[in-house]
PDB file of N, CA and C in Angstrom:
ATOM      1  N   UNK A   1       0.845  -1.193   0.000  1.00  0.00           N
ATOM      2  CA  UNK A   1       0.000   0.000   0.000  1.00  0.00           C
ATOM      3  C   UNK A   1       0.880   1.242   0.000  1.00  0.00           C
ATOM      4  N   UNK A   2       0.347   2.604  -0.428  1.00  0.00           N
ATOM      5  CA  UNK A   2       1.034   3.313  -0.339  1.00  0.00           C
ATOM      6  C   UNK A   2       1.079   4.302   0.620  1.00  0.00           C
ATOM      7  N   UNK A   3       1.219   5.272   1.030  1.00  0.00           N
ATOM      8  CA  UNK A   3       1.871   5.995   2.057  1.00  0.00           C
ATOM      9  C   UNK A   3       0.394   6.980   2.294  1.00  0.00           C
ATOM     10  N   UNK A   4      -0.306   7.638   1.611  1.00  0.00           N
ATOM     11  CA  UNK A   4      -1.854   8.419   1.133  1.00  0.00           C
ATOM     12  C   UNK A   4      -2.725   7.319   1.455  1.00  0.00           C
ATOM     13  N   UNK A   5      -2.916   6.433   1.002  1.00  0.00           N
ATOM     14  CA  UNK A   5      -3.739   5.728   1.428  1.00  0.00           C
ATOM     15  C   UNK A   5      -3.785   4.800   2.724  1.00  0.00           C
ATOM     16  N   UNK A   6      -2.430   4.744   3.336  1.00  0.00           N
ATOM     17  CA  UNK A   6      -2.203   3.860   4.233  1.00  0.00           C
ATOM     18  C   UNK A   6      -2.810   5.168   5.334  1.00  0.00           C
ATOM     19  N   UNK A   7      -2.573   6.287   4.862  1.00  0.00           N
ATOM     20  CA  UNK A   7      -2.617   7.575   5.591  1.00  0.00           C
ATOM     21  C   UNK A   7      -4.427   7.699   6.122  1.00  0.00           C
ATOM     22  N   UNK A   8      -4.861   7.313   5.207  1.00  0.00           N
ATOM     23  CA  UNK A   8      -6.134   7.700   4.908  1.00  0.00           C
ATOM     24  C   UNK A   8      -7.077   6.896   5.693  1.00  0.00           C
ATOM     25  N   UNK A   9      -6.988   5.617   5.683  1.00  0.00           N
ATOM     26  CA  UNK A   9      -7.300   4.238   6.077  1.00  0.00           C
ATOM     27  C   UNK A   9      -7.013   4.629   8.218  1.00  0.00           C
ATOM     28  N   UNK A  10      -5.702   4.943   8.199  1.00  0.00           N
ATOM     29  CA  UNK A  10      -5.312   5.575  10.030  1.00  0.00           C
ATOM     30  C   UNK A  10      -6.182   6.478  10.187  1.00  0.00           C
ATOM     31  N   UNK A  11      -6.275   7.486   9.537  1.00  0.00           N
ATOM     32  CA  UNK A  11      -7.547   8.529   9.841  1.00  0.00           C
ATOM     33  C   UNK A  11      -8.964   8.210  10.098  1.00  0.00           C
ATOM     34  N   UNK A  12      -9.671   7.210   9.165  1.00  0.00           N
ATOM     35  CA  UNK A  12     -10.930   6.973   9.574  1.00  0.00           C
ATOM     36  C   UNK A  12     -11.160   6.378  10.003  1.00  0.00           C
ATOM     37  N   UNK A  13      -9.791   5.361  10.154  1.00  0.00           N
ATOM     38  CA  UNK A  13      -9.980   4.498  11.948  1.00  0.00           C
ATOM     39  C   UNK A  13     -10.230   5.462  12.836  1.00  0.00           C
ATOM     40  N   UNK A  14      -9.443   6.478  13.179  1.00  0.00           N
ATOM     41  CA  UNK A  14      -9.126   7.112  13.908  1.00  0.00           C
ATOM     42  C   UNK A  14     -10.844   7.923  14.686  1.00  0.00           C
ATOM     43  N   UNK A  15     -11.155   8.357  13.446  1.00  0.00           N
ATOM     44  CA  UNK A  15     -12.309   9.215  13.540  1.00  0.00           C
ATOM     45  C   UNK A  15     -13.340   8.315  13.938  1.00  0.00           C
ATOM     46  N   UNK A  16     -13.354   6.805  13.456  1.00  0.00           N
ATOM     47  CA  UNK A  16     -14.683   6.101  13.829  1.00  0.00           C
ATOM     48  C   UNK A  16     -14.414   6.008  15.262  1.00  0.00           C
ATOM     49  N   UNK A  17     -13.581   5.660  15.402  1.00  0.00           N
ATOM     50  CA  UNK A  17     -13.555   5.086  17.179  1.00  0.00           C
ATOM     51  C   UNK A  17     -13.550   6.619  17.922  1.00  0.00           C
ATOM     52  N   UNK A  18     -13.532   7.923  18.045  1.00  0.00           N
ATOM     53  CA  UNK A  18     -13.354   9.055  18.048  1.00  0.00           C
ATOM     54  C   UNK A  18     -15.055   9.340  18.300  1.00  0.00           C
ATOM     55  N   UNK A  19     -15.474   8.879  16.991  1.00  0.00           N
ATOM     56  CA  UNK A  19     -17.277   9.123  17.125  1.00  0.00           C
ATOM     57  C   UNK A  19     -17.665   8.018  17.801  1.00  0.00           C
ATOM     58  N   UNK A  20     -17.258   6.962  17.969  1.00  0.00           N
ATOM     59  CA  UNK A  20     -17.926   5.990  19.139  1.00  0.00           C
ATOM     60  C   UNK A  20     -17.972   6.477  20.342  1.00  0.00           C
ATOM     61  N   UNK A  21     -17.030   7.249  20.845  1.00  0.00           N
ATOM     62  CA  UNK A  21     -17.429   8.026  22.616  1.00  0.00           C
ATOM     63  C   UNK A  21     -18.618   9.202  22.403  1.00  0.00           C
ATOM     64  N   UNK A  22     -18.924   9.289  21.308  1.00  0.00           N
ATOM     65  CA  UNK A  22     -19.445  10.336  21.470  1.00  0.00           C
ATOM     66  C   UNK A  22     -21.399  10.137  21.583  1.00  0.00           C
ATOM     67  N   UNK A  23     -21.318   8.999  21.117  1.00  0.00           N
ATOM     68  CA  UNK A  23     -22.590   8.120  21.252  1.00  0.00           C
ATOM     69  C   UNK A  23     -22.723   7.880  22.641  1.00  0.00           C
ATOM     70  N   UNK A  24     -23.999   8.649  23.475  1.00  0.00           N
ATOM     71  CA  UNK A  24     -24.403   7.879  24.958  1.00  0.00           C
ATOM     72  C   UNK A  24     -24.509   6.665  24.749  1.00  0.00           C
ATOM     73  N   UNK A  25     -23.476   5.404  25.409  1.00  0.00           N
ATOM     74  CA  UNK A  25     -24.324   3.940  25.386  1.00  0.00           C
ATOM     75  C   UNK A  25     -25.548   4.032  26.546  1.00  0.00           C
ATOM     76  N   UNK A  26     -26.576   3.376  26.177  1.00  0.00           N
ATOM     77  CA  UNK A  26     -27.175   3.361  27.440  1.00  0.00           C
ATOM     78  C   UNK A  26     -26.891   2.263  28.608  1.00  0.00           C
ATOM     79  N   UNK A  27     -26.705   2.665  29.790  1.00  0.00           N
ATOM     80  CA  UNK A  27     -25.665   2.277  30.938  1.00  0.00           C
ATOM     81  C   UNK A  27     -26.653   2.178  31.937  1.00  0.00           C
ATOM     82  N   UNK A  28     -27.966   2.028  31.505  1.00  0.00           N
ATOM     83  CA  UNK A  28     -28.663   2.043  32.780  1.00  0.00           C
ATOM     84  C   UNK A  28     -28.513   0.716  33.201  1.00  0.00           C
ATOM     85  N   UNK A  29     -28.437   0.372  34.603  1.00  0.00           N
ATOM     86  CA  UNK A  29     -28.638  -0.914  35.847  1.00  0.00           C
ATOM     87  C   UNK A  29     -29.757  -1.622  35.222  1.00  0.00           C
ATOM     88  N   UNK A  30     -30.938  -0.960  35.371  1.00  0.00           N
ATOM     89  CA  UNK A  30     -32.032  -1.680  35.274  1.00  0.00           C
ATOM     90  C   UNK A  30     -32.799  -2.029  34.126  1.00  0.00           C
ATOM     91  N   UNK A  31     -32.749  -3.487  33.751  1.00  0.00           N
ATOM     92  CA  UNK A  31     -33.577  -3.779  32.367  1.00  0.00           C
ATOM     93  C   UNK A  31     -34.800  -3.749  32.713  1.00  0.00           C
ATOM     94  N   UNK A  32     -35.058  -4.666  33.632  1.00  0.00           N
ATOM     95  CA  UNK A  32     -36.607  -4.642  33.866  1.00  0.00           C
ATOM     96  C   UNK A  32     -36.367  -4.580  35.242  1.00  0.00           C
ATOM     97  N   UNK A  33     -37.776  -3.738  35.618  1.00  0.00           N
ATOM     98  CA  UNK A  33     -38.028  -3.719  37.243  1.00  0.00           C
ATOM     99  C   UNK A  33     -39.196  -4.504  37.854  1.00  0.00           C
ATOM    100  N   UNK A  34     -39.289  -5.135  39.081  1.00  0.00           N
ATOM    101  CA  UNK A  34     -40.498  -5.755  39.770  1.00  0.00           C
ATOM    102  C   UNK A  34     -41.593  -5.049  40.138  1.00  0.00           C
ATOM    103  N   UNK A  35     -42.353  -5.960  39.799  1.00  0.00           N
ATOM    104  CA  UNK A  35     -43.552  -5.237  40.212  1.00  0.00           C
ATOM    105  C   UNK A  35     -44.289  -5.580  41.996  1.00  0.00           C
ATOM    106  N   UNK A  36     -43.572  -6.514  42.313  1.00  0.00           N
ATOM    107  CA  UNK A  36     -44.479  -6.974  43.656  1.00  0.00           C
ATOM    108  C   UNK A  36     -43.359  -6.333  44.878  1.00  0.00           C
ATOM    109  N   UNK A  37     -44.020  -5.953  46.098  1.00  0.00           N
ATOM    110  CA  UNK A  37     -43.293  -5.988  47.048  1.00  0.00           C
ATOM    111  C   UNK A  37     -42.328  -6.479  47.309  1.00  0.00           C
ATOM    112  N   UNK A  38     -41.303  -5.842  47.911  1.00  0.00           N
ATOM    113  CA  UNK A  38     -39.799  -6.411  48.496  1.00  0.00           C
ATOM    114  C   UNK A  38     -39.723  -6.244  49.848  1.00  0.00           C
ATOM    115  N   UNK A  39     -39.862  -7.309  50.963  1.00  0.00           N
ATOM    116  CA  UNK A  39     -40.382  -7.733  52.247  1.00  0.00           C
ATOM    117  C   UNK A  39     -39.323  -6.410  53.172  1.00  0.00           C
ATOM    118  N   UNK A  40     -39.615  -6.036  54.056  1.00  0.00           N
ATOM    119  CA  UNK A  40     -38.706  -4.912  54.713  1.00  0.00           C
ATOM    120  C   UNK A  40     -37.482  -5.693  55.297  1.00  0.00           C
ATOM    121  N   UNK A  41     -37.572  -7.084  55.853  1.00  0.00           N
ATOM    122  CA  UNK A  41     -36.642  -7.944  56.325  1.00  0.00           C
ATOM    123  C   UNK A  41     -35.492  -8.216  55.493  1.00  0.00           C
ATOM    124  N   UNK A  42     -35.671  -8.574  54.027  1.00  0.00           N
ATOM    125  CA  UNK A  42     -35.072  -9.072  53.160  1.00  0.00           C
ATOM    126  C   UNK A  42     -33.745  -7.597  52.567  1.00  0.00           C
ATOM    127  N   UNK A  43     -34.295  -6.723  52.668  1.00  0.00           N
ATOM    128  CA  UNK A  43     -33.800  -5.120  52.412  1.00  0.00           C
ATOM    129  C   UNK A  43     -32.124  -5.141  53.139  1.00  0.00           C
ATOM    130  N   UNK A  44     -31.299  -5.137  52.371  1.00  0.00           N
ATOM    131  CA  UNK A  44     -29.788  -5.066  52.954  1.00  0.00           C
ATOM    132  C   UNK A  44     -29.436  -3.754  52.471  1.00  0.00           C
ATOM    133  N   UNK A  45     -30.043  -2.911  51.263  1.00  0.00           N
ATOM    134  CA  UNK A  45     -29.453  -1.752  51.254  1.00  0.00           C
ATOM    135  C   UNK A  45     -30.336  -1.183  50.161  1.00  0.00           C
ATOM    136  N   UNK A  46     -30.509   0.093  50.215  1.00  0.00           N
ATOM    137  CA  UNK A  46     -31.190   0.717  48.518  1.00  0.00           C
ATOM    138  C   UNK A  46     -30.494   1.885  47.944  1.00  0.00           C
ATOM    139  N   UNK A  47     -30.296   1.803  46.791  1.00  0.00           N
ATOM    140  CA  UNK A  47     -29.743   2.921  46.152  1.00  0.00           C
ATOM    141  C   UNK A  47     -30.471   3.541  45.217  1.00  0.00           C
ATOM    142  N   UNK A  48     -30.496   4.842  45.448  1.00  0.00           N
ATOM    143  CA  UNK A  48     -31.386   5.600  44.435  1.00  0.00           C
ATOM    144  C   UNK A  48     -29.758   6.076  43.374  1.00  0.00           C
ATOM    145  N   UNK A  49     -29.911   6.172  42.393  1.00  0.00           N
ATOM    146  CA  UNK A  49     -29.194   6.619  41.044  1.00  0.00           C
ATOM    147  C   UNK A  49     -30.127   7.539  40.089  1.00  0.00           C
ATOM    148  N   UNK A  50     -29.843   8.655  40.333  1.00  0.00           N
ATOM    149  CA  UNK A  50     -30.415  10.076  39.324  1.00  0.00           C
ATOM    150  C   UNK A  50     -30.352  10.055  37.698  1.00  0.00           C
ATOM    151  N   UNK A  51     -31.500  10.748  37.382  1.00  0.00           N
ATOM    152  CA  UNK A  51     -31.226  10.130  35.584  1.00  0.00           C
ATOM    153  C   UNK A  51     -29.868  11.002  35.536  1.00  0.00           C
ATOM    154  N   UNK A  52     -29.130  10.815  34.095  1.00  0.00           N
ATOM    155  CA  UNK A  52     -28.598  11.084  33.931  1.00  0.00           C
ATOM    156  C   UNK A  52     -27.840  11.212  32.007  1.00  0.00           C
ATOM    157  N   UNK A  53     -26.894  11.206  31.967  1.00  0.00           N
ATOM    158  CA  UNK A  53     -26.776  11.418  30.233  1.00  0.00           C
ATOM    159  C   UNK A  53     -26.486   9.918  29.846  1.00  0.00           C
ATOM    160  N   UNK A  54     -26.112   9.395  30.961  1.00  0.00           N
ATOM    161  CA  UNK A  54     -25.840   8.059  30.588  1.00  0.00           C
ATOM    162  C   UNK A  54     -26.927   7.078  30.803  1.00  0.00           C
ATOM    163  N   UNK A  55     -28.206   7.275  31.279  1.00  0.00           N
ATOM    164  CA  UNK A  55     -29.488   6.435  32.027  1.00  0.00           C
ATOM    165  C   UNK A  55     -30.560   7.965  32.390  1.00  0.00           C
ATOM    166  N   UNK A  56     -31.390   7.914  31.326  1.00  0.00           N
ATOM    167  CA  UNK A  56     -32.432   9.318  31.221  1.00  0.00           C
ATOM    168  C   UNK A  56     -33.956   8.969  32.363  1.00  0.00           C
ATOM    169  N   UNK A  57     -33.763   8.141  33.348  1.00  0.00           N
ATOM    170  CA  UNK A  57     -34.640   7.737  34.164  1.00  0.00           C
ATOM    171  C   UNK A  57     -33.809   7.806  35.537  1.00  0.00           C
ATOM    172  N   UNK A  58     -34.830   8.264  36.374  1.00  0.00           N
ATOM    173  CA  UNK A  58     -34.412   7.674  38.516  1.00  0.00           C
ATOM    174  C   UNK A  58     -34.413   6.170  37.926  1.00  0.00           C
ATOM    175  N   UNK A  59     -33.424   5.695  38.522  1.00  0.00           N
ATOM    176  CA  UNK A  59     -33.134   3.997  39.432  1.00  0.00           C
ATOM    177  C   UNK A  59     -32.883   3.584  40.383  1.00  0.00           C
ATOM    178  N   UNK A  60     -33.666   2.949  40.894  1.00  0.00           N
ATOM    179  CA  UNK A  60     -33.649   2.511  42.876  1.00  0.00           C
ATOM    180  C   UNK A  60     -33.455   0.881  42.154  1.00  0.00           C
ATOM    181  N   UNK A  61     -32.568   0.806  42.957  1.00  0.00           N
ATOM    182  CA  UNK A  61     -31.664  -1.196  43.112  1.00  0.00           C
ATOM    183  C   UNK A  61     -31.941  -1.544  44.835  1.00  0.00           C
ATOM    184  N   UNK A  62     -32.508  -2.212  45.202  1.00  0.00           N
ATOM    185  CA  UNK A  62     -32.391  -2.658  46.378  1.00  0.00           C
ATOM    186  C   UNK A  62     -31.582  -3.954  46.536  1.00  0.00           C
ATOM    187  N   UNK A  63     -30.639  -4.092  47.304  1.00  0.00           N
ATOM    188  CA  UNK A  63     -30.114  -5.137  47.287  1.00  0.00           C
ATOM    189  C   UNK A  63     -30.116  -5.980  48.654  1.00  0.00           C
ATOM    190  N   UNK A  64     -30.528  -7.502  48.686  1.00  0.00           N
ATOM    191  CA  UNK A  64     -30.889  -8.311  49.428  1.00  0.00           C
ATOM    192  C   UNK A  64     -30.469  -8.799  50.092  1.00  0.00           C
ATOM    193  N   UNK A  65     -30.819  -9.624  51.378  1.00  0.00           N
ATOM    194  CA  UNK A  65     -29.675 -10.212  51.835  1.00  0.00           C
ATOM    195  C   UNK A  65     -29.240 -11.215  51.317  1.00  0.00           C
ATOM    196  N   UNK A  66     -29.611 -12.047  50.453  1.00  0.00           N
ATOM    197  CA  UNK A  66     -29.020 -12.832  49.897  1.00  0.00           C
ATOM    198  C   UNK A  66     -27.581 -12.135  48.749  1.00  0.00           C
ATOM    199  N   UNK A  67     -27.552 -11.040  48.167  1.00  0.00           N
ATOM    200  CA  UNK A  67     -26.642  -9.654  47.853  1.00  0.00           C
ATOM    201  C   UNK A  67     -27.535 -10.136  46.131  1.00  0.00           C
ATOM    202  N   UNK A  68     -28.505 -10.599  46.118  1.00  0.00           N
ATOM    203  CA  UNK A  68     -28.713 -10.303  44.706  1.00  0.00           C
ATOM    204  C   UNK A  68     -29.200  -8.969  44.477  1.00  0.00           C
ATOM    205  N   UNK A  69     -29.516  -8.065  43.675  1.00  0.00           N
ATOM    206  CA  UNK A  69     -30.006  -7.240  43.432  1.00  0.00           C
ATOM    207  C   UNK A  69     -31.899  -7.064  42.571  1.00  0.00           C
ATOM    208  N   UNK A  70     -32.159  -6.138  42.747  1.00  0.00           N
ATOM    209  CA  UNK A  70     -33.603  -5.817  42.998  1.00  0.00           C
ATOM    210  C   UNK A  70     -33.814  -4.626  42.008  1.00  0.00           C
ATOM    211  N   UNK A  71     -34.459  -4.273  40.951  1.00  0.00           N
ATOM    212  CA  UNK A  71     -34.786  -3.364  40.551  1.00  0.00           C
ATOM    213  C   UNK A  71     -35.932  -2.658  40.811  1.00  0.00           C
ATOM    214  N   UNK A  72     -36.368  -1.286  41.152  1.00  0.00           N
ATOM    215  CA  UNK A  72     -37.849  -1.002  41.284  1.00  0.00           C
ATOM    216  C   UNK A  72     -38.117   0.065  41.081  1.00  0.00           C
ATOM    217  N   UNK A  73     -39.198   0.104  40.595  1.00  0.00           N
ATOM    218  CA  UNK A  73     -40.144   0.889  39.644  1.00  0.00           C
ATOM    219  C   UNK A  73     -40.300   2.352  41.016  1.00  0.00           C
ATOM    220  N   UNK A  74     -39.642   3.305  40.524  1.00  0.00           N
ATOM    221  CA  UNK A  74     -39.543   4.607  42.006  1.00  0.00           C
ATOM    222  C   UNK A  74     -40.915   4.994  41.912  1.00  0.00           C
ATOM    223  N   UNK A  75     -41.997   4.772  40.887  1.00  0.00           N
ATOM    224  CA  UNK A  75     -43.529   4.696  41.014  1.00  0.00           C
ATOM    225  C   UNK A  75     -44.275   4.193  41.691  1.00  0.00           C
ATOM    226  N   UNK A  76     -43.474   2.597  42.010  1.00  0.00           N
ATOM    227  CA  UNK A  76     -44.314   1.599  42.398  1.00  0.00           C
ATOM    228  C   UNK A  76     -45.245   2.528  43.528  1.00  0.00           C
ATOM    229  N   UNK A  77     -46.256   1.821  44.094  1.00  0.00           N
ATOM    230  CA  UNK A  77     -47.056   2.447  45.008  1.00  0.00           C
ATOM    231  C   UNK A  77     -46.449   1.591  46.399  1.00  0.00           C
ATOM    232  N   UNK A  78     -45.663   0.860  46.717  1.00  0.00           N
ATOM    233  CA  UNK A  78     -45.349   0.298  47.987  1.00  0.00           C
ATOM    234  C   UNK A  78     -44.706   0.432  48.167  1.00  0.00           C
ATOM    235  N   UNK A  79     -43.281   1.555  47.163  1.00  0.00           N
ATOM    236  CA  UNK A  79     -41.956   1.788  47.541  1.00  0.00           C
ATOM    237  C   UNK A  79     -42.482   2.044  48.408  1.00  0.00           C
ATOM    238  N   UNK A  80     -42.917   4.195  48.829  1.00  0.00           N
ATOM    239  CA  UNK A  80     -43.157   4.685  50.508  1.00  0.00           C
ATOM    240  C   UNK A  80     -43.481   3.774  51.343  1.00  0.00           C
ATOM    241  N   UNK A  81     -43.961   3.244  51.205  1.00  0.00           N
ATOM    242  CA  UNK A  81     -44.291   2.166  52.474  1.00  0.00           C
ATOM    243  C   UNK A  81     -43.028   1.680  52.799  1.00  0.00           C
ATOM    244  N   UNK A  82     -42.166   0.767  52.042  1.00  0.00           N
ATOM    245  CA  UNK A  82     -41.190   0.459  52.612  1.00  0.00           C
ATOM    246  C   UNK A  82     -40.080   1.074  52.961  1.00  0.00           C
ATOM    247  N   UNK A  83     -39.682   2.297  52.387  1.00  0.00           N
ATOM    248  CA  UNK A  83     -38.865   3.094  52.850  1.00  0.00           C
ATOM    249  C   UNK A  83     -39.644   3.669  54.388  1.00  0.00           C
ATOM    250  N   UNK A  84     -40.902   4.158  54.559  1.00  0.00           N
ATOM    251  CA  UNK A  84     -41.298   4.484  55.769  1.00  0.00           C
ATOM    252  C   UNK A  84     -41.134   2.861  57.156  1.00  0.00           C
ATOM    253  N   UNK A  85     -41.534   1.800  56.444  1.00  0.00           N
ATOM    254  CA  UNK A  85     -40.975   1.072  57.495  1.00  0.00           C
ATOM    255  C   UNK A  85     -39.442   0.710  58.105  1.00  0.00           C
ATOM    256  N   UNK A  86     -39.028   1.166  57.146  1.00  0.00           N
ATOM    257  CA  UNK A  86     -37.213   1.315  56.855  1.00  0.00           C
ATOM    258  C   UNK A  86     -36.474   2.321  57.279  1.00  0.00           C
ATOM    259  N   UNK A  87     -37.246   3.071  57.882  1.00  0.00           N
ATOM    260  CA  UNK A  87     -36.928   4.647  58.697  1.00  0.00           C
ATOM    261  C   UNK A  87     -37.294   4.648  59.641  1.00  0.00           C
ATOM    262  N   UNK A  88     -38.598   3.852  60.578  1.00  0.00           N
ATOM    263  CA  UNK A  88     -38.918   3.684  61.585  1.00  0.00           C
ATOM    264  C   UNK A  88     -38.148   2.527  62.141  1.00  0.00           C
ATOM    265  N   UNK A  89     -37.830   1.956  61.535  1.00  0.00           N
ATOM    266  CA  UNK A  89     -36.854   0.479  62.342  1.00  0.00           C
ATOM    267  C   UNK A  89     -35.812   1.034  62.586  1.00  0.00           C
ATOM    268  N   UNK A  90     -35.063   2.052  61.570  1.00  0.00           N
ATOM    269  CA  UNK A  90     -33.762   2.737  61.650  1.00  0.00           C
ATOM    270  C   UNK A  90     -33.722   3.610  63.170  1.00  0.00           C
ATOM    271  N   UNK A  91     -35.140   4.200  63.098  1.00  0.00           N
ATOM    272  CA  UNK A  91     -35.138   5.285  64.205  1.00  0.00           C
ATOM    273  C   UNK A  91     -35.269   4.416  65.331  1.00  0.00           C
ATOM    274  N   UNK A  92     -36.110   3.430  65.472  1.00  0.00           N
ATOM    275  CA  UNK A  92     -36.208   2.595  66.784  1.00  0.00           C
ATOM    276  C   UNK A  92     -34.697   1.979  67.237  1.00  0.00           C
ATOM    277  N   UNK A  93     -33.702   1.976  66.354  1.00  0.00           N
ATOM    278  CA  UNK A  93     -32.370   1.134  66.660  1.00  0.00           C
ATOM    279  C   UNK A  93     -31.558   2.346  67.170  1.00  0.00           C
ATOM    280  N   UNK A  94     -31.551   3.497  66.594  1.00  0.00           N
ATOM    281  CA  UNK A  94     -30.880   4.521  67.077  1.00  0.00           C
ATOM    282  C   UNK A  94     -31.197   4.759  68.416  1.00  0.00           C
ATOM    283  N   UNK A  95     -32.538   4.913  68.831  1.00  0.00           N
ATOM    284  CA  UNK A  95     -33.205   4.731  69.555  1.00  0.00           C
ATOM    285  C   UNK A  95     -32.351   3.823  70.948  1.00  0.00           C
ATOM    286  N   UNK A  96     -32.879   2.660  70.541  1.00  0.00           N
ATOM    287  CA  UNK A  96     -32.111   1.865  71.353  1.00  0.00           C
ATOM    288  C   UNK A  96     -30.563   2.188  71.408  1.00  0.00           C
ATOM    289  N   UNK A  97     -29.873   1.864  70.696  1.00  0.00           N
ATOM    290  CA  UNK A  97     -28.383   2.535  70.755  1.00  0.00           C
ATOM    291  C   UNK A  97     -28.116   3.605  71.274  1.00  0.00           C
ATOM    292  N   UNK A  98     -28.781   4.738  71.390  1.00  0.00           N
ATOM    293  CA  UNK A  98     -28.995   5.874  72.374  1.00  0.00           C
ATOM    294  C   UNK A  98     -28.923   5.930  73.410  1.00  0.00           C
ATOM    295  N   UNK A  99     -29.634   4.644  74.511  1.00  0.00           N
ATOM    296  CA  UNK A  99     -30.271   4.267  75.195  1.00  0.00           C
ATOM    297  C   UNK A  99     -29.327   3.462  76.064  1.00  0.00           C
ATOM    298  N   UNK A 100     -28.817   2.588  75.104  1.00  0.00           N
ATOM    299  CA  UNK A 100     -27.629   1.542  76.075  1.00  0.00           C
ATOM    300  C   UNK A 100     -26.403   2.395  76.456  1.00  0.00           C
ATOM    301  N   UNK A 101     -25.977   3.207  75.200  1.00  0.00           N
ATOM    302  CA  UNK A 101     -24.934   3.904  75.488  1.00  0.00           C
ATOM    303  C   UNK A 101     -25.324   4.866  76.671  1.00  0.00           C
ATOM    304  N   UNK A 102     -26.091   5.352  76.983  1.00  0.00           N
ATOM    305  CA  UNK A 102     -26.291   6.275  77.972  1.00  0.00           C
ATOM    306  C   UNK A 102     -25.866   6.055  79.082  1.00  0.00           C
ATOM    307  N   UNK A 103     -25.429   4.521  79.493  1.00  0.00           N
ATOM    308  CA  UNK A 103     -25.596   3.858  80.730  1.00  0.00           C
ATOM    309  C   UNK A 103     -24.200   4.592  81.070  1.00  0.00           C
TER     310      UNK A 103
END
Protein backbone atom coordinates (compact mmCIF):
# COMPACT_ATOMS: atom_id res chain seq x y z
CA UNK A 1 0.00 0.00 0.00
CA UNK A 2 1.03 3.31 -0.34
CA UNK A 3 1.87 6.00 2.06
CA UNK A 4 -1.85 8.42 1.13
CA UNK A 5 -3.74 5.73 1.43
CA UNK A 6 -2.20 3.86 4.23
CA UNK A 7 -2.62 7.57 5.59
CA UNK A 8 -6.13 7.70 4.91
CA UNK A 9 -7.30 4.24 6.08
CA UNK A 10 -5.31 5.57 10.03
CA UNK A 11 -7.55 8.53 9.84
CA UNK A 12 -10.93 6.97 9.57
CA UNK A 13 -9.98 4.50 11.95
CA UNK A 14 -9.13 7.11 13.91
CA UNK A 15 -12.31 9.22 13.54
CA UNK A 16 -14.68 6.10 13.83
CA UNK A 17 -13.55 5.09 17.18
CA UNK A 18 -13.35 9.06 18.05
CA UNK A 19 -17.28 9.12 17.12
CA UNK A 20 -17.93 5.99 19.14
CA UNK A 21 -17.43 8.03 22.62
CA UNK A 22 -19.45 10.34 21.47
CA UNK A 23 -22.59 8.12 21.25
CA UNK A 24 -24.40 7.88 24.96
CA UNK A 25 -24.32 3.94 25.39
CA UNK A 26 -27.18 3.36 27.44
CA UNK A 27 -25.67 2.28 30.94
CA UNK A 28 -28.66 2.04 32.78
CA UNK A 29 -28.64 -0.91 35.85
CA UNK A 30 -32.03 -1.68 35.27
CA UNK A 31 -33.58 -3.78 32.37
CA UNK A 32 -36.61 -4.64 33.87
CA UNK A 33 -38.03 -3.72 37.24
CA UNK A 34 -40.50 -5.75 39.77
CA UNK A 35 -43.55 -5.24 40.21
CA UNK A 36 -44.48 -6.97 43.66
CA UNK A 37 -43.29 -5.99 47.05
CA UNK A 38 -39.80 -6.41 48.50
CA UNK A 39 -40.38 -7.73 52.25
CA UNK A 40 -38.71 -4.91 54.71
CA UNK A 41 -36.64 -7.94 56.33
CA UNK A 42 -35.07 -9.07 53.16
CA UNK A 43 -33.80 -5.12 52.41
CA UNK A 44 -29.79 -5.07 52.95
CA UNK A 45 -29.45 -1.75 51.25
CA UNK A 46 -31.19 0.72 48.52
CA UNK A 47 -29.74 2.92 46.15
CA UNK A 48 -31.39 5.60 44.44
CA UNK A 49 -29.19 6.62 41.04
CA UNK A 50 -30.41 10.08 39.32
CA UNK A 51 -31.23 10.13 35.58
CA UNK A 52 -28.60 11.08 33.93
CA UNK A 53 -26.78 11.42 30.23
CA UNK A 54 -25.84 8.06 30.59
CA UNK A 55 -29.49 6.43 32.03
CA UNK A 56 -32.43 9.32 31.22
CA UNK A 57 -34.64 7.74 34.16
CA UNK A 58 -34.41 7.67 38.52
CA UNK A 59 -33.13 4.00 39.43
CA UNK A 60 -33.65 2.51 42.88
CA UNK A 61 -31.66 -1.20 43.11
CA UNK A 62 -32.39 -2.66 46.38
CA UNK A 63 -30.11 -5.14 47.29
CA UNK A 64 -30.89 -8.31 49.43
CA UNK A 65 -29.67 -10.21 51.84
CA UNK A 66 -29.02 -12.83 49.90
CA UNK A 67 -26.64 -9.65 47.85
CA UNK A 68 -28.71 -10.30 44.71
CA UNK A 69 -30.01 -7.24 43.43
CA UNK A 70 -33.60 -5.82 43.00
CA UNK A 71 -34.79 -3.36 40.55
CA UNK A 72 -37.85 -1.00 41.28
CA UNK A 73 -40.14 0.89 39.64
CA UNK A 74 -39.54 4.61 42.01
CA UNK A 75 -43.53 4.70 41.01
CA UNK A 76 -44.31 1.60 42.40
CA UNK A 77 -47.06 2.45 45.01
CA UNK A 78 -45.35 0.30 47.99
CA UNK A 79 -41.96 1.79 47.54
CA UNK A 80 -43.16 4.68 50.51
CA UNK A 81 -44.29 2.17 52.47
CA UNK A 82 -41.19 0.46 52.61
CA UNK A 83 -38.87 3.09 52.85
CA UNK A 84 -41.30 4.48 55.77
CA UNK A 85 -40.97 1.07 57.49
CA UNK A 86 -37.21 1.31 56.86
CA UNK A 87 -36.93 4.65 58.70
CA UNK A 88 -38.92 3.68 61.59
CA UNK A 89 -36.85 0.48 62.34
CA UNK A 90 -33.76 2.74 61.65
CA UNK A 91 -35.14 5.28 64.21
CA UNK A 92 -36.21 2.59 66.78
CA UNK A 93 -32.37 1.13 66.66
CA UNK A 94 -30.88 4.52 67.08
CA UNK A 95 -33.21 4.73 69.56
CA UNK A 96 -32.11 1.87 71.35
CA UNK A 97 -28.38 2.53 70.76
CA UNK A 98 -28.99 5.87 72.37
CA UNK A 99 -30.27 4.27 75.20
CA UNK A 100 -27.63 1.54 76.07
CA UNK A 101 -24.93 3.90 75.49
CA UNK A 102 -26.29 6.27 77.97
CA UNK A 103 -25.60 3.86 80.73
Amino acid sequence: MNKPLLLLVALTFCCCIASLHGFAINTCRCRRMVANPVPPRAVKKIEVTAASGHCPRTEITITVRNGNRICVDPEAKWFPGLLNTLQKKNDLSTAEQTTVSGF
